[in-house]
C-alpha atoms as a PDB file:
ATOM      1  CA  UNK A   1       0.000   0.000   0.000  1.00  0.00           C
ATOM      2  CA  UNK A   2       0.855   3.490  -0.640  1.00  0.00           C
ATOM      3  CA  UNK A   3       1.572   5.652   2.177  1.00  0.00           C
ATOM      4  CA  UNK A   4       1.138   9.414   2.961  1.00  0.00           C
ATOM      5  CA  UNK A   5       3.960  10.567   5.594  1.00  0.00           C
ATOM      6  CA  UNK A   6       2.610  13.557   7.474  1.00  0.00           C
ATOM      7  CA  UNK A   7       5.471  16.450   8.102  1.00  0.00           C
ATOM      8  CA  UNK A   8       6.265  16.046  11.853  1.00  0.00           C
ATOM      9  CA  UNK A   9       6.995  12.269  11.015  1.00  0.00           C
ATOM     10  CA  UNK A  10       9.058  13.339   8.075  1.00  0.00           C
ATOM     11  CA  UNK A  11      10.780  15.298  10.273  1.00  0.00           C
ATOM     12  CA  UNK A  12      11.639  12.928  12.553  1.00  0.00           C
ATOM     13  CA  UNK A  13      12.676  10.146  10.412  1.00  0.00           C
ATOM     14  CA  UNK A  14      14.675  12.492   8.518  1.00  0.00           C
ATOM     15  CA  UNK A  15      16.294  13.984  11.653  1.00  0.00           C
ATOM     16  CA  UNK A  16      17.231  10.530  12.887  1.00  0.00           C
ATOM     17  CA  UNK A  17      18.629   9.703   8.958  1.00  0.00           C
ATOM     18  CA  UNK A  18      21.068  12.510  10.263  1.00  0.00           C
ATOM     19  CA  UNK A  19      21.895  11.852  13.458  1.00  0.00           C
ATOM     20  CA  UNK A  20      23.159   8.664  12.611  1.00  0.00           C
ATOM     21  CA  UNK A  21      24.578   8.840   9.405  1.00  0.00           C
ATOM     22  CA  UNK A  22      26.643   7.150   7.915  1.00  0.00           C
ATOM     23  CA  UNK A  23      25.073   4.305  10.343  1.00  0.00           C
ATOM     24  CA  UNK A  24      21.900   2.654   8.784  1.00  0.00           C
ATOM     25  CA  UNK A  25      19.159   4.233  10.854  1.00  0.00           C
ATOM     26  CA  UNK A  26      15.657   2.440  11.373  1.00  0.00           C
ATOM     27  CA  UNK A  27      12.253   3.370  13.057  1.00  0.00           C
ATOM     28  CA  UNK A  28       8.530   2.478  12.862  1.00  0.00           C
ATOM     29  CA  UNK A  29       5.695   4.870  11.085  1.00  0.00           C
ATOM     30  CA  UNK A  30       2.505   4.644  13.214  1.00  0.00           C
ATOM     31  CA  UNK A  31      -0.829   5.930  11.587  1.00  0.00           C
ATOM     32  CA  UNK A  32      -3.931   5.522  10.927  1.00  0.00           C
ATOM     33  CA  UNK A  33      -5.173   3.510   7.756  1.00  0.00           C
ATOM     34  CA  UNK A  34      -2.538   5.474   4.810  1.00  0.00           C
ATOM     35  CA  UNK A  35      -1.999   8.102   6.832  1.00  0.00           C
ATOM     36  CA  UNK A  36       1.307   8.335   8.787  1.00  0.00           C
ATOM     37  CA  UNK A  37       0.963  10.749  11.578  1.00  0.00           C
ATOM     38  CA  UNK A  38       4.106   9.602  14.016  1.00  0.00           C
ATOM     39  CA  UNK A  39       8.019   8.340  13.529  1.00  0.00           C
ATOM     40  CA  UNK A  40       9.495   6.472  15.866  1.00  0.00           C
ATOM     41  CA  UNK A  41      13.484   6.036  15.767  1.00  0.00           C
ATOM     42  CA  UNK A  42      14.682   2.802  17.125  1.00  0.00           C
ATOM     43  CA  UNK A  43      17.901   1.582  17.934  1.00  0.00           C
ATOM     44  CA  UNK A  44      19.724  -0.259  15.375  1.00  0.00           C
ATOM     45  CA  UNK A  45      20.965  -3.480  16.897  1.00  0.00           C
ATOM     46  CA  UNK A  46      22.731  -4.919  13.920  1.00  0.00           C
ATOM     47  CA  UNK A  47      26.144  -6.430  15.480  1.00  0.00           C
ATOM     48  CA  UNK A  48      28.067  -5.740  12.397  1.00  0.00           C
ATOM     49  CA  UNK A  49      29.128  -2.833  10.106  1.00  0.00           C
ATOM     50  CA  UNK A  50      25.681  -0.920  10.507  1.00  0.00           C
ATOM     51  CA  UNK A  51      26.806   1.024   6.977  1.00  0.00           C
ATOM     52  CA  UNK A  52      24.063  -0.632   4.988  1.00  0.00           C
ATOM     53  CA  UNK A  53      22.550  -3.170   7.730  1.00  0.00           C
ATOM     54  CA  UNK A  54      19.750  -2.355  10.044  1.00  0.00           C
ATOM     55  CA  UNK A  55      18.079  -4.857  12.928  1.00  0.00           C
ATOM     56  CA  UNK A  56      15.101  -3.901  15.322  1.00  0.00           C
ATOM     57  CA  UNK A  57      14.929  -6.142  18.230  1.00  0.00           C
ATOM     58  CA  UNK A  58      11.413  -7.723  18.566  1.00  0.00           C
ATOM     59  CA  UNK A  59      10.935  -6.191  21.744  1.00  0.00           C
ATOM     60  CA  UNK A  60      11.220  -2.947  20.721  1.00  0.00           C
ATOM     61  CA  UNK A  61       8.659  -3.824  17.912  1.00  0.00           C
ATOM     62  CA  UNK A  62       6.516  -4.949  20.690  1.00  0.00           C
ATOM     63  CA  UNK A  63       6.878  -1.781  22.599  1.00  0.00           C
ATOM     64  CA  UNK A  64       5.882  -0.048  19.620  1.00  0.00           C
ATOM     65  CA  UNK A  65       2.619  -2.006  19.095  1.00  0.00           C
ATOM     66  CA  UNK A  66       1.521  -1.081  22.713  1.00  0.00           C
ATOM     67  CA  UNK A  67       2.213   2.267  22.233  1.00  0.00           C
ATOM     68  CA  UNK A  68       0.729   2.452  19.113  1.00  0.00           C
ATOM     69  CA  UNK A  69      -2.337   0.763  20.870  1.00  0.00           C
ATOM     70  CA  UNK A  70      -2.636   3.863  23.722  1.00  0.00           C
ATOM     71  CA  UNK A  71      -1.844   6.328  20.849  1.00  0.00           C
ATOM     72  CA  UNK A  72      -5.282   4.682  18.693  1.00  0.00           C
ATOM     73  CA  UNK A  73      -2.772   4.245  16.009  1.00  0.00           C
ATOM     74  CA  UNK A  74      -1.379   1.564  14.409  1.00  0.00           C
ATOM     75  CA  UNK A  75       1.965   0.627  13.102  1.00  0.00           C
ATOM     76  CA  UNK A  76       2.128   1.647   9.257  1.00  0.00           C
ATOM     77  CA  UNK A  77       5.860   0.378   8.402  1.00  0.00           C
ATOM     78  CA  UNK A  78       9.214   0.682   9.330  1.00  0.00           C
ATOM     79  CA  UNK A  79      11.692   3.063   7.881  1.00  0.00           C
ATOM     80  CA  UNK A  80      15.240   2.466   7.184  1.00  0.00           C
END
């Protein structure tokens, strides 16, 4: 599905993109439906050169379920 990224997410992910560059970066969209309305950045727990790898531990992908959940959002995709 196509997705529509809303500008405060943008802004986040893109921030993040930044911080860690040139590190692989990765985060979770949360929305509603195709509507992306929140970034989350997440750590990137990759144990090796993190230059073109990313890994999200699943409990941080639970974490962001649940707070998806108490947002009334959902979890649209992850970004990388």
């Amino acid at each position: 599905r196509e997705l529509r990224v809303g500008a405060a997410a943008w802004r986040v992910m893109v921030e993040h993109a930044e911080r860690d560059y040139p590190r692989e970066c990765c985060g979770a969209f949360l929305g509603r439906g195709d509507e992306v309305t929140s970034a989350i950045p997440l750590e990137n727990a990759y144990a090796g050169s993190q230059a073109d790898r990313y890994e999200i531990r699943p409990e941080d992908l639970i974490r962001v379920e649940r707070t998806a959940r108490e947002m009334g959002l959902e979890m649209a995709g992850i970004y990388h």
